[in-house]
N, C-alpha and C. Protein backbone atom coordinates (compact mmCIF):
# COMPACT_ATOMS: atom_id res chain seq x y z
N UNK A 1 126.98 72.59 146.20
CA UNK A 1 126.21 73.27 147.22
C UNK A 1 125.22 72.26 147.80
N UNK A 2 125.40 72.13 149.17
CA UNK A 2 124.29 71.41 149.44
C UNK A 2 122.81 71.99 150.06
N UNK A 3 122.17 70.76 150.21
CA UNK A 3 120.71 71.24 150.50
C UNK A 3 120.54 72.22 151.39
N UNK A 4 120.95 71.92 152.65
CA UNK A 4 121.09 72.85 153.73
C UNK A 4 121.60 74.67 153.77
N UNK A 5 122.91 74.35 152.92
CA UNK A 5 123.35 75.66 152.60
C UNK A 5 122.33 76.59 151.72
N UNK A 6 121.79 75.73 150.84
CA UNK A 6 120.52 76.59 149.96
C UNK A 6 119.83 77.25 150.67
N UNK A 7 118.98 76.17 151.59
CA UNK A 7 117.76 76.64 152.38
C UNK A 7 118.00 77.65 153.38
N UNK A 8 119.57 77.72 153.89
CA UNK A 8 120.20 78.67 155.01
C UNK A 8 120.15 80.08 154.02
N UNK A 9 120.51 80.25 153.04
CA UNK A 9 120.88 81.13 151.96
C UNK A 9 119.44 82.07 151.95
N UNK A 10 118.34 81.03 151.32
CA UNK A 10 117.13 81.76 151.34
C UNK A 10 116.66 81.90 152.21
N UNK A 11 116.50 81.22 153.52
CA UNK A 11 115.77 81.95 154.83
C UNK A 11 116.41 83.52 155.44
N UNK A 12 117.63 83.23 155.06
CA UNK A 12 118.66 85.05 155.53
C UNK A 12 118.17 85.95 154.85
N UNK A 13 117.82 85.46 153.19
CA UNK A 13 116.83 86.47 152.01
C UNK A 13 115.80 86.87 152.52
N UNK A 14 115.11 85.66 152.58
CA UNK A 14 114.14 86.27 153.13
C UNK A 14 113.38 86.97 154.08
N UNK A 15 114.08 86.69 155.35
CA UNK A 15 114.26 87.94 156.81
C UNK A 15 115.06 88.90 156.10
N UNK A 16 115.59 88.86 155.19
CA UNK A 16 116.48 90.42 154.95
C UNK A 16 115.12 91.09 154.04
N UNK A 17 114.59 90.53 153.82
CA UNK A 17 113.23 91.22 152.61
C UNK A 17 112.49 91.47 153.62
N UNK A 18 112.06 91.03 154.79
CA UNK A 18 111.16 91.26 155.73
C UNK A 18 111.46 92.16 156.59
N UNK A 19 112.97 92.14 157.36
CA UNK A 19 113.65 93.42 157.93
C UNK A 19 113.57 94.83 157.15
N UNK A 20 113.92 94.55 155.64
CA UNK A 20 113.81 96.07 155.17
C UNK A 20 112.07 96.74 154.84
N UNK A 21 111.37 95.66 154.45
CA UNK A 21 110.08 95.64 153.71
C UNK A 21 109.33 95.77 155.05
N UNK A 22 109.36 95.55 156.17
CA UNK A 22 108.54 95.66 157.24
C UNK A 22 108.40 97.32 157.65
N UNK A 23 109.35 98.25 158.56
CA UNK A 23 108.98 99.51 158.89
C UNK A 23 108.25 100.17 158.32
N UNK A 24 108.18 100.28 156.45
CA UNK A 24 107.90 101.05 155.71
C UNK A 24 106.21 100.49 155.87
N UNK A 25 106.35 99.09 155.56
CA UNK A 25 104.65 98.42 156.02
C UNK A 25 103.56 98.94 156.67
N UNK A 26 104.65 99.09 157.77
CA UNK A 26 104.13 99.27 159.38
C UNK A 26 103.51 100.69 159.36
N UNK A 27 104.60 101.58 158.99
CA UNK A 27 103.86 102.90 159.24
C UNK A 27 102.71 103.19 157.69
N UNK A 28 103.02 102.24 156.97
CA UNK A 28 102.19 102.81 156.09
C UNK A 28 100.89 102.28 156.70
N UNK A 29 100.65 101.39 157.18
CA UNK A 29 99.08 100.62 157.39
C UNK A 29 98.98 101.56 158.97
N UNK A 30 99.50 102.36 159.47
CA UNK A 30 99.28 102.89 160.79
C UNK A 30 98.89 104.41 160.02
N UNK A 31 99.45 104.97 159.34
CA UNK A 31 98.90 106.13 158.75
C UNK A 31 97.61 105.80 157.81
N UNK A 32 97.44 105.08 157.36
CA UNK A 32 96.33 104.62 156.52
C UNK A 32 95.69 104.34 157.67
N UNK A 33 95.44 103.56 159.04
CA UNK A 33 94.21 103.54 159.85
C UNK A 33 94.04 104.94 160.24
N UNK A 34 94.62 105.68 160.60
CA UNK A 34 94.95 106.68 161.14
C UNK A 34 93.76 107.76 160.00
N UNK A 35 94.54 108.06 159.16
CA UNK A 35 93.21 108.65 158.38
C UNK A 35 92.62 107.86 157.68
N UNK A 36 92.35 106.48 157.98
CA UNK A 36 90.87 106.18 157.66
C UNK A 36 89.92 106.73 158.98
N UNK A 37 90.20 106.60 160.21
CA UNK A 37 89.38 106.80 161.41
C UNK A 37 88.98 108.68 161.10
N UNK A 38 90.05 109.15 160.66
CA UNK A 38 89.41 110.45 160.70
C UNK A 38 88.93 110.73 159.41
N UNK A 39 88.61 110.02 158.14
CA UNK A 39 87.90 110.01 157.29
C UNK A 39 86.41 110.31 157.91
N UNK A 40 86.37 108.71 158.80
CA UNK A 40 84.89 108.47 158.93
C UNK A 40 84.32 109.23 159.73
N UNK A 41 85.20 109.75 160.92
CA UNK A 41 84.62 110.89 161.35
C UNK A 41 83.92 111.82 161.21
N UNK A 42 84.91 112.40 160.15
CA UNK A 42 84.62 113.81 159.43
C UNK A 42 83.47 113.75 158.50
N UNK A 43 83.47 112.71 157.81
CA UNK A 43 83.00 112.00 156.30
C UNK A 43 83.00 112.97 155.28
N UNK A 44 84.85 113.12 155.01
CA UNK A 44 85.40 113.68 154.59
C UNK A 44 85.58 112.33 153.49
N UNK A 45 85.60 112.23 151.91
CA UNK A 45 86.17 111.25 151.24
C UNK A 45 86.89 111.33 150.14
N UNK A 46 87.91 112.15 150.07
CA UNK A 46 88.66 112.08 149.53
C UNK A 46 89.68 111.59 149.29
N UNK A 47 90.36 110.79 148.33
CA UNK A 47 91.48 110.04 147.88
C UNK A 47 92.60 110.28 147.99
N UNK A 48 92.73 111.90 148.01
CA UNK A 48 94.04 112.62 147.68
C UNK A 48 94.34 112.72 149.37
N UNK A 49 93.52 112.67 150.50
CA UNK A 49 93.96 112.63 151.58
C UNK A 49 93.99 111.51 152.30
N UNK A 50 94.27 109.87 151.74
CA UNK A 50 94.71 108.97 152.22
C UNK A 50 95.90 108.86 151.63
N UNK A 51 96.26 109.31 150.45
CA UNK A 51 97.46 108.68 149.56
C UNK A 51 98.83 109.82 149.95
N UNK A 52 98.48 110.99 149.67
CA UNK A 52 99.72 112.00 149.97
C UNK A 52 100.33 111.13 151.53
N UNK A 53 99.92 111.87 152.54
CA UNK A 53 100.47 111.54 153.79
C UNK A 53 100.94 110.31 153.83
N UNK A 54 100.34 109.20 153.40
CA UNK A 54 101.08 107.35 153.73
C UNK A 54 102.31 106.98 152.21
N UNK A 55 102.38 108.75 151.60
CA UNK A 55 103.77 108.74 150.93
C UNK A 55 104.46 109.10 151.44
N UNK A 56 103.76 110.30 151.76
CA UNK A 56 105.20 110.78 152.83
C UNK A 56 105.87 110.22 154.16
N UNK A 57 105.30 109.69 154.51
CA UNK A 57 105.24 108.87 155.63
C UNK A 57 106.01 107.54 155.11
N UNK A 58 105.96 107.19 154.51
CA UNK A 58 106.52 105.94 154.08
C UNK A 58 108.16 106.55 152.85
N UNK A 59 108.36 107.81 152.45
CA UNK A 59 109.48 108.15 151.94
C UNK A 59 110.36 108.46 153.40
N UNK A 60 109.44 109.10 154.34
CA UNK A 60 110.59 109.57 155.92
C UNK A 60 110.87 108.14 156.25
N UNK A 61 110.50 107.14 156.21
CA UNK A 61 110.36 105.62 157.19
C UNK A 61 111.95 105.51 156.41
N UNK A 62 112.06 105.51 155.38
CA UNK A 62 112.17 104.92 154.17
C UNK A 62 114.45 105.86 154.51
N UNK A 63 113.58 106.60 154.32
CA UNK A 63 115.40 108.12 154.60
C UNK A 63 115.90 107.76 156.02
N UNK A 64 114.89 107.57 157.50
CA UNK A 64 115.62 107.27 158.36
C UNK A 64 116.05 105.78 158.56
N UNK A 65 115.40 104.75 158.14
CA UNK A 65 116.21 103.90 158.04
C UNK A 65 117.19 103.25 156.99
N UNK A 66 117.36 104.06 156.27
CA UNK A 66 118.54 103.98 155.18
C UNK A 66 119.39 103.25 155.54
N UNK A 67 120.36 103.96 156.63
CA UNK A 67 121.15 103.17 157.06
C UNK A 67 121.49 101.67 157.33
N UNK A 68 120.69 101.40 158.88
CA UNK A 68 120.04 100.36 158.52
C UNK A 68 120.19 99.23 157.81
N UNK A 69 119.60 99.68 156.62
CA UNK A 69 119.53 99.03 155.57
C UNK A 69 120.90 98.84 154.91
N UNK A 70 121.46 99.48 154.83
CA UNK A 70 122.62 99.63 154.05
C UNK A 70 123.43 98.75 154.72
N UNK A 71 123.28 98.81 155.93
CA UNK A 71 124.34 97.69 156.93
C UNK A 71 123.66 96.69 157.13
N UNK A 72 122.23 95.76 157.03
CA UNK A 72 121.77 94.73 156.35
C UNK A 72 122.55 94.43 155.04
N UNK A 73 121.97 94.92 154.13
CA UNK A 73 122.61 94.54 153.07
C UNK A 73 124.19 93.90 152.63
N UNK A 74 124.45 94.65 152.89
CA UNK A 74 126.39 95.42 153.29
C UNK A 74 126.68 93.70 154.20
N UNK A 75 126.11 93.46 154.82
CA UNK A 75 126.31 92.44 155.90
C UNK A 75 125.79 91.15 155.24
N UNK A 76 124.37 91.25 154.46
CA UNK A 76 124.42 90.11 153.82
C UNK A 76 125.10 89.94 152.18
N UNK A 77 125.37 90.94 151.85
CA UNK A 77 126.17 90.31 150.61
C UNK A 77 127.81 89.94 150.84
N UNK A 78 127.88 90.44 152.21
CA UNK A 78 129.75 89.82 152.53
C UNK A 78 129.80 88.63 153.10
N UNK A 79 128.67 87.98 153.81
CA UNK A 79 128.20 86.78 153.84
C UNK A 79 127.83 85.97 152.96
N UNK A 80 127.16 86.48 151.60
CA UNK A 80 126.96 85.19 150.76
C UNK A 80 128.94 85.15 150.18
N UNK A 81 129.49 86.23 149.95
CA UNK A 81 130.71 86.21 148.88
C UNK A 81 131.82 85.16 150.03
N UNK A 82 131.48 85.66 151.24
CA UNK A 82 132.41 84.57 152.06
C UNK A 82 132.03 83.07 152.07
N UNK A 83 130.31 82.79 151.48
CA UNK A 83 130.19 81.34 151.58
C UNK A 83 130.35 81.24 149.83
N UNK A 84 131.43 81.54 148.87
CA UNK A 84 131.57 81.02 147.86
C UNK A 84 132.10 80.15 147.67
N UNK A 85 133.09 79.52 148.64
CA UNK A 85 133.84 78.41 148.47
C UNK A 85 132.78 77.59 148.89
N UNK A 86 132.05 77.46 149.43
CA UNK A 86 131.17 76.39 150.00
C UNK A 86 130.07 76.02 148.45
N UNK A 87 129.39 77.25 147.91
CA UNK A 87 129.08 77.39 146.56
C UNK A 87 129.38 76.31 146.30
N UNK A 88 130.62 76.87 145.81
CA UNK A 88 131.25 76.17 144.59
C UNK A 88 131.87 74.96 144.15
N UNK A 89 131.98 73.92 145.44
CA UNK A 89 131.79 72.65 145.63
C UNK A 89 131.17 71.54 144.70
């Protein structure tokens, strides 16, 4: 295996960790500003009403892009098994 093929290998990993690991991110830190602003508003401070919602919110992110994901994945593991001959050199 050479150098190049390595470094090609882990940069695809790692946009594939960033493609799936990002949406769920996203809406979680957008629901978390979201009721932080109406925390301070209210000055309401309770714990149990930042954490429920940026679960649920982040389990729906999570169900609609399933797919998605599945065809990331699906797409990069038939790509590494097709570069095995190159591997295995």
């Amino acid at each position: 295996m050479t150098q190049s093929l390595a470094l090609s290998m882990i940069n695809q990993a790692l946009l594939l960790v960033l493609f799936i690991a990002g949406p769920a991110l996203i809406v979680s830190m957008v629901v978390g500003l979201v009721i932080s602003i109406f925390q301070a508003t209210t000055q309401i401070q309770d714990q149990m009403i930042s954490f429920v919602p940026k679960i649920f919110a982040v389990l729906l992110t999570l169900i609609i892009f399933f797919p998605f994901f599945i065809r990331l994945l699906t797409n990069f593991t038939v790509t590494l098994f097709d570069q095995f001959p190159l591997i295995m050199q």
